[in-house]
N, C-alpha and C. Protein backbone atom coordinates (compact mmCIF):
# COMPACT_ATOMS: atom_id res chain seq x y z
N UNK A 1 19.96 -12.39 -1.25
CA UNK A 1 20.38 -11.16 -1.90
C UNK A 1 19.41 -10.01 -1.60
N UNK A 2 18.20 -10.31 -1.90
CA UNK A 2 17.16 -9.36 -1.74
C UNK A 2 17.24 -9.01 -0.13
N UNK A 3 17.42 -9.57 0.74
CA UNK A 3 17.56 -9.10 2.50
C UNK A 3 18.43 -8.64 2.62
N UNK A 4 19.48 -8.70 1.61
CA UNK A 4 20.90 -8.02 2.19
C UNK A 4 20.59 -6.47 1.25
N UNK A 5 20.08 -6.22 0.55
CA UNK A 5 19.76 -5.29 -0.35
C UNK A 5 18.89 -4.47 0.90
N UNK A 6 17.82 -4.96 1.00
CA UNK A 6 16.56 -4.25 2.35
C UNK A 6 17.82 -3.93 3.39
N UNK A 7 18.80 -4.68 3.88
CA UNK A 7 19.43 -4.04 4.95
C UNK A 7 20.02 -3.35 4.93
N UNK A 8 20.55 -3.31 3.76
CA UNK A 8 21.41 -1.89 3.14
C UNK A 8 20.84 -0.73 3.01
N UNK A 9 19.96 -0.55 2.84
CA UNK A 9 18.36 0.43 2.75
C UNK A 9 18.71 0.74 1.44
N UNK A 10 18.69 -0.36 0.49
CA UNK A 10 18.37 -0.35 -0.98
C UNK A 10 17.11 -0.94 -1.13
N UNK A 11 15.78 0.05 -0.84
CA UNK A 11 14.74 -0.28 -0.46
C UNK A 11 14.06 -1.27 -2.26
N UNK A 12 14.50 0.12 -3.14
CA UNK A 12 13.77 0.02 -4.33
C UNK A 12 14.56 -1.64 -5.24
N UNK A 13 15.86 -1.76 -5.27
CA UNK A 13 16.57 -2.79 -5.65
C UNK A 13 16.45 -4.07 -4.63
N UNK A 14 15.92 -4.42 -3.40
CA UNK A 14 15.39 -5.27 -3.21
C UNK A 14 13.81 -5.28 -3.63
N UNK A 15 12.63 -4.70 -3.61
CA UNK A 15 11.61 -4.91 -4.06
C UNK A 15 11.86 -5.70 -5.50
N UNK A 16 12.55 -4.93 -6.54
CA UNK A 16 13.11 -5.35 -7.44
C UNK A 16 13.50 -6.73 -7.69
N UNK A 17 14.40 -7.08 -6.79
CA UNK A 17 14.87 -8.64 -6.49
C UNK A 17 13.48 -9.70 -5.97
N UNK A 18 12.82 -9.15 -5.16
CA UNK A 18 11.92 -9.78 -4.68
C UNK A 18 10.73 -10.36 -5.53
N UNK A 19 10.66 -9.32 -6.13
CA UNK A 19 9.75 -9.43 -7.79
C UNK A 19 10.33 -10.40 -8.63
N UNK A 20 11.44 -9.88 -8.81
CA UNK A 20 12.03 -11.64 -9.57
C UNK A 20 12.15 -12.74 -9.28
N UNK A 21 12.49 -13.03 -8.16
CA UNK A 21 11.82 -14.03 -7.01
C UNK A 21 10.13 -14.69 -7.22
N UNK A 22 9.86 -13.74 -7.37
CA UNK A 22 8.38 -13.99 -7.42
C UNK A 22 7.73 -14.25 -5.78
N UNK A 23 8.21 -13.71 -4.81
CA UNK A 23 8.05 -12.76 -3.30
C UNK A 23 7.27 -12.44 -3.15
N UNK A 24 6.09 -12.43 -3.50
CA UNK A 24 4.83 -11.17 -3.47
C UNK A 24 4.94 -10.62 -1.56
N UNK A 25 5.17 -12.27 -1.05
CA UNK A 25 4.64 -11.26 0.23
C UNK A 25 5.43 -10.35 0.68
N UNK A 26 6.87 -10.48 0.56
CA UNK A 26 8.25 -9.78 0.88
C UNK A 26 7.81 -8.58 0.37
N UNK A 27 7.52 -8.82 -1.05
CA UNK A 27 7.15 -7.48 -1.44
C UNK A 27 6.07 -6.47 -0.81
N UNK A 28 5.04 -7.28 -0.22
CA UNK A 28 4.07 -6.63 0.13
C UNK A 28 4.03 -6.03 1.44
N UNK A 29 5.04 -6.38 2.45
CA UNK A 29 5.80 -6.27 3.58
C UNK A 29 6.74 -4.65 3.39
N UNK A 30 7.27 -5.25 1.94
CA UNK A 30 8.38 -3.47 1.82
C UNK A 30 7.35 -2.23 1.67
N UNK A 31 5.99 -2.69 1.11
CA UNK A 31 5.04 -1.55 0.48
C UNK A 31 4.91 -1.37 1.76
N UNK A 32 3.96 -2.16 2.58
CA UNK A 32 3.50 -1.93 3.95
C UNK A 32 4.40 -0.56 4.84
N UNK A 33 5.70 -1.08 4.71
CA UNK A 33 6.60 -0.25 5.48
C UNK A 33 6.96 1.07 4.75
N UNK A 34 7.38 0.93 3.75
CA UNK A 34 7.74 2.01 3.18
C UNK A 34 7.06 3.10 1.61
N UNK A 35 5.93 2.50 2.23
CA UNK A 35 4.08 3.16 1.03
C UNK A 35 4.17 4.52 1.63
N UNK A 36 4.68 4.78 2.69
CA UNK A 36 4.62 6.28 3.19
C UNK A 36 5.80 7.22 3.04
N UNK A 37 6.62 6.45 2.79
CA UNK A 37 8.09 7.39 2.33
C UNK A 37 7.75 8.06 0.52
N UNK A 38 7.29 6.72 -0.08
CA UNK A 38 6.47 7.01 -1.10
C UNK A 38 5.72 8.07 -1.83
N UNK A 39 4.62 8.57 -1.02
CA UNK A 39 3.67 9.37 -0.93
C UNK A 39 4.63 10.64 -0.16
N UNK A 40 5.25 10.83 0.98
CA UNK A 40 5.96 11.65 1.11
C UNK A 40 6.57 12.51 0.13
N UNK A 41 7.81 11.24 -0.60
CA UNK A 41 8.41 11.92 -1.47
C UNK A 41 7.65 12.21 -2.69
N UNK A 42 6.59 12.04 -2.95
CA UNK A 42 5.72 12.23 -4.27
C UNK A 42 6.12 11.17 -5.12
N UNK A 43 6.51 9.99 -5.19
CA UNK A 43 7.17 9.01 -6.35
C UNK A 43 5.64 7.85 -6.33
N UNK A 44 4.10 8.54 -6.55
CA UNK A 44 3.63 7.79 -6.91
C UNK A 44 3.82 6.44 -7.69
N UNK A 45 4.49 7.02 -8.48
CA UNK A 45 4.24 6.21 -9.92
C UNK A 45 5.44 4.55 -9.41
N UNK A 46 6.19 4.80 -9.01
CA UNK A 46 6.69 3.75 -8.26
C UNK A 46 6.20 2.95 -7.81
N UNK A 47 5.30 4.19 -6.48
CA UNK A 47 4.48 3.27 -5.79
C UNK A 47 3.09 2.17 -6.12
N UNK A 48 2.58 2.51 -7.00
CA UNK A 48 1.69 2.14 -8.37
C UNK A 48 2.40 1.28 -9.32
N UNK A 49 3.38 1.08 -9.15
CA UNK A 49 4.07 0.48 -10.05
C UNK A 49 3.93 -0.63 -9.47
N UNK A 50 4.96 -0.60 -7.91
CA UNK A 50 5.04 -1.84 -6.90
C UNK A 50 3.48 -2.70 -6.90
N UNK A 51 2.65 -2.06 -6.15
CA UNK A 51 1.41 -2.41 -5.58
C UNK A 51 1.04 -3.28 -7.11
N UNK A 52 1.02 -2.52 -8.62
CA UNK A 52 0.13 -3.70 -9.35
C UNK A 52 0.71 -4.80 -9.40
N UNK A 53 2.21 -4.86 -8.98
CA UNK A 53 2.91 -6.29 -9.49
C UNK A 53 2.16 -7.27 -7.99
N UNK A 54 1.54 -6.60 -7.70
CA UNK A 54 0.83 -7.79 -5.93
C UNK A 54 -0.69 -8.48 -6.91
N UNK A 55 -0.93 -9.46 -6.58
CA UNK A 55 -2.34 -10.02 -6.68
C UNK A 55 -3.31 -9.04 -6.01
N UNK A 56 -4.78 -8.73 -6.91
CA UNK A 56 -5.39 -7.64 -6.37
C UNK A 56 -6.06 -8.24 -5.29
N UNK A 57 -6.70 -9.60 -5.31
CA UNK A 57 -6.96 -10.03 -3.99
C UNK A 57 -6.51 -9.66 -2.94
N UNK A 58 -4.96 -10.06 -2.78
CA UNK A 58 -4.12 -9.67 -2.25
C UNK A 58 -4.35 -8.22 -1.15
N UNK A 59 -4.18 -7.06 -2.51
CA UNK A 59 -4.15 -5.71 -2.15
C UNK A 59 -5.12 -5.19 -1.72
N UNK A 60 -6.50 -5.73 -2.54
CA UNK A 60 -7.73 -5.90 -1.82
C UNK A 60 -8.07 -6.82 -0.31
N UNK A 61 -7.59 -6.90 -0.05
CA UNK A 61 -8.13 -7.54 1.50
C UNK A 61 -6.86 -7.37 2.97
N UNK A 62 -5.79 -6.36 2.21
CA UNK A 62 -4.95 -5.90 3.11
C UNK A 62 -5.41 -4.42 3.35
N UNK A 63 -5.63 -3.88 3.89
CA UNK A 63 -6.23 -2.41 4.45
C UNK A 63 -4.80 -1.20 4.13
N UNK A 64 -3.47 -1.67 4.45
CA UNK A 64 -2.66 -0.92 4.14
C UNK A 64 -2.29 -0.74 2.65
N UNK A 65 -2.29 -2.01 2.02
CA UNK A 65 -1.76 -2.06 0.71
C UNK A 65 -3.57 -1.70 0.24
N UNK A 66 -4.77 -1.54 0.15
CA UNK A 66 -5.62 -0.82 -0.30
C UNK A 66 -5.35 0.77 -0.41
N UNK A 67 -4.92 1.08 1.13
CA UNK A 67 -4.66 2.06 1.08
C UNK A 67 -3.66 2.91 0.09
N UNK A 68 -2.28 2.08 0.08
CA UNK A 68 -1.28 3.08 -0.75
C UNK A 68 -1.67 2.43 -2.23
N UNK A 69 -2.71 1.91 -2.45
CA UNK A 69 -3.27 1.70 -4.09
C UNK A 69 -4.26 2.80 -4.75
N UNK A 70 -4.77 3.22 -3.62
CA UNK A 70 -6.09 3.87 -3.58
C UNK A 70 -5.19 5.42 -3.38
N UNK A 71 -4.61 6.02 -2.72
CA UNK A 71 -4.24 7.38 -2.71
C UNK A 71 -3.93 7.69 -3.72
N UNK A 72 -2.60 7.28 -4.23
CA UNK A 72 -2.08 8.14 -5.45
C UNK A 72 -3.12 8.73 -6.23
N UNK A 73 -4.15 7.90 -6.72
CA UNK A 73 -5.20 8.30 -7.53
C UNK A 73 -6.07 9.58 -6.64
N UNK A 74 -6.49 9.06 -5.50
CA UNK A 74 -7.04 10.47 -4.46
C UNK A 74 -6.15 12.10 -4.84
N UNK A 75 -5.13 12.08 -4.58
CA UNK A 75 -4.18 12.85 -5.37
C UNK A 75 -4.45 13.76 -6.19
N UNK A 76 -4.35 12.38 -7.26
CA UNK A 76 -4.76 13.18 -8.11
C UNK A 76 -6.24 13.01 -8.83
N UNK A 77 -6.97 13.36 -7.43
CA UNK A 77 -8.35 13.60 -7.73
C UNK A 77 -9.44 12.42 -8.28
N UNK A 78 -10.80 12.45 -8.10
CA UNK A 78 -11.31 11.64 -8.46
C UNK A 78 -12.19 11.08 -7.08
N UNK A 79 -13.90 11.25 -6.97
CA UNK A 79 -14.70 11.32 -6.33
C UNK A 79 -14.83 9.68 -6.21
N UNK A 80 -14.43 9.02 -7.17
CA UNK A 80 -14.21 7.31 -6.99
C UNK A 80 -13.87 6.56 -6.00
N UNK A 81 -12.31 7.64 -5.41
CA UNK A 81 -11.43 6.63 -4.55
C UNK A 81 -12.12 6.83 -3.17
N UNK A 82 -12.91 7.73 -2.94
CA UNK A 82 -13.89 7.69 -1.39
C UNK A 82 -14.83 6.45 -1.56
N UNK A 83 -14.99 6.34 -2.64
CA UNK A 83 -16.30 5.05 -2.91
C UNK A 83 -15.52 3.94 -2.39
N UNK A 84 -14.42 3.38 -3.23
CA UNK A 84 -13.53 2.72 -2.49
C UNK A 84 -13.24 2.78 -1.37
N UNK A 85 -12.58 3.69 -0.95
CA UNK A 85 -11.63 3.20 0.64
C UNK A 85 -13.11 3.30 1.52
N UNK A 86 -14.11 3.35 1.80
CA UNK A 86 -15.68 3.25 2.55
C UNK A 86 -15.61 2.45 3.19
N UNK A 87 -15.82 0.73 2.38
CA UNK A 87 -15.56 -0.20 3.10
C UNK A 87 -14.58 -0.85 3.61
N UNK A 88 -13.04 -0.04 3.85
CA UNK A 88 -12.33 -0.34 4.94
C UNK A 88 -12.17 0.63 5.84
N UNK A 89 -13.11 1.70 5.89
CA UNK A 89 -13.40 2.61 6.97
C UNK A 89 -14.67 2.18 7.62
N UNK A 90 -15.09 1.51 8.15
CA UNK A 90 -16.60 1.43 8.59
C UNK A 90 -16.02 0.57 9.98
N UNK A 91 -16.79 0.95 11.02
CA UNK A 91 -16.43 0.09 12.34
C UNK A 91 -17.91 0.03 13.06
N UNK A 92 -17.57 -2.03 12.83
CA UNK A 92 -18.89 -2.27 13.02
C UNK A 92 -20.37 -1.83 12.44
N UNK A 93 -20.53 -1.84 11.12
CA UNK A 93 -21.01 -1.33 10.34
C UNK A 93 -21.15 0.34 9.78
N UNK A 94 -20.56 0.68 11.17
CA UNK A 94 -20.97 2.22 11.29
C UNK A 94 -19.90 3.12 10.57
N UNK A 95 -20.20 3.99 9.72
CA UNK A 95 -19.06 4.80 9.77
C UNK A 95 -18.03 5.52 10.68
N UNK A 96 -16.87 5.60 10.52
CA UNK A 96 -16.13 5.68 11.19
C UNK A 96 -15.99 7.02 10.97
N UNK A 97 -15.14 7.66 12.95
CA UNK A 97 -15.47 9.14 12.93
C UNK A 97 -14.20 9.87 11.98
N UNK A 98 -14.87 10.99 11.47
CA UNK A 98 -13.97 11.82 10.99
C UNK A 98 -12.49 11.65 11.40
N UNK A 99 -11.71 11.28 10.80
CA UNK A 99 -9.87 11.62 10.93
C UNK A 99 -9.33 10.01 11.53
N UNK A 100 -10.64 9.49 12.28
CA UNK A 100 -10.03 7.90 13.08
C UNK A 100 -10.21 7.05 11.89
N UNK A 101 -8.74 6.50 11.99
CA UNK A 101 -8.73 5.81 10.90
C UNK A 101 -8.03 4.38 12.02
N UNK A 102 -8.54 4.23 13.25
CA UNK A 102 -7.83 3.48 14.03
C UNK A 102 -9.25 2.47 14.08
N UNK A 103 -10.34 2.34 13.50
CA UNK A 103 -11.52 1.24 13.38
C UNK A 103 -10.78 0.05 12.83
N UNK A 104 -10.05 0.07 11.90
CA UNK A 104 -9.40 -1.56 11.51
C UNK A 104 -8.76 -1.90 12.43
N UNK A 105 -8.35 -3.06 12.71
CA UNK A 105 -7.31 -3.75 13.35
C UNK A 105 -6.11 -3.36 13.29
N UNK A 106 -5.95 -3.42 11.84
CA UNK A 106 -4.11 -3.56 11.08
C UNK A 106 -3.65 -2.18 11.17
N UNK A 107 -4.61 -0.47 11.54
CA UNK A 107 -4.69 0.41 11.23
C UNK A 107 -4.05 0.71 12.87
């Protein structure tokens, strides 16, 4: 149900399904892909919504799903979320240059 929902581009009612499922990774696959339509359209709170239903391990050790956990709050402000996203910007110990955000792998 939930794949036939994603193919329909009933993005938000499969996440939905997937969650009831208890899917995390499916789910974490739809954030991956569509965390930027998200932030586009301004529907933080969605997106914040999705991401806490993931294990923070999880969200913590994926670089993308850090990422769309960590913006909304950037957003809306807060000298914190640079403290955070640091250590998945660093390449090879070094900081990474201004704007390249291509030092991760997954990035």
């Amino acid at each position: 149900m939930a794949r036939a929902l994603w193919e329909n581009r009933r993005h938000e009612a499969a996440l939905k399904c997937y969650d009831l499922g208890g899917d995390i990774d499916q789910m974490a696959r739809i954030i991956r892909i569509k965390g930027s339509d998200y932030l586009i359209r301004e529907n933080l709170s969605s997106l914040e919504k999705w991401i806490s239903r993931l294990p923070e391990k999880q969200v913590g050790t994926d670089p993308w799903l850090t990422f769309f956990s960590i913006i909304p709050h950037r957003i809306k402000g807060g000298r914190k979320t640079l403290t955070d996203l640091k250590p998945h910007f660093l390449c090879s110990g070094r900081p990474m240059i201004s704007g390249a955000c291509c030092c991760h792998p997954d990035f």
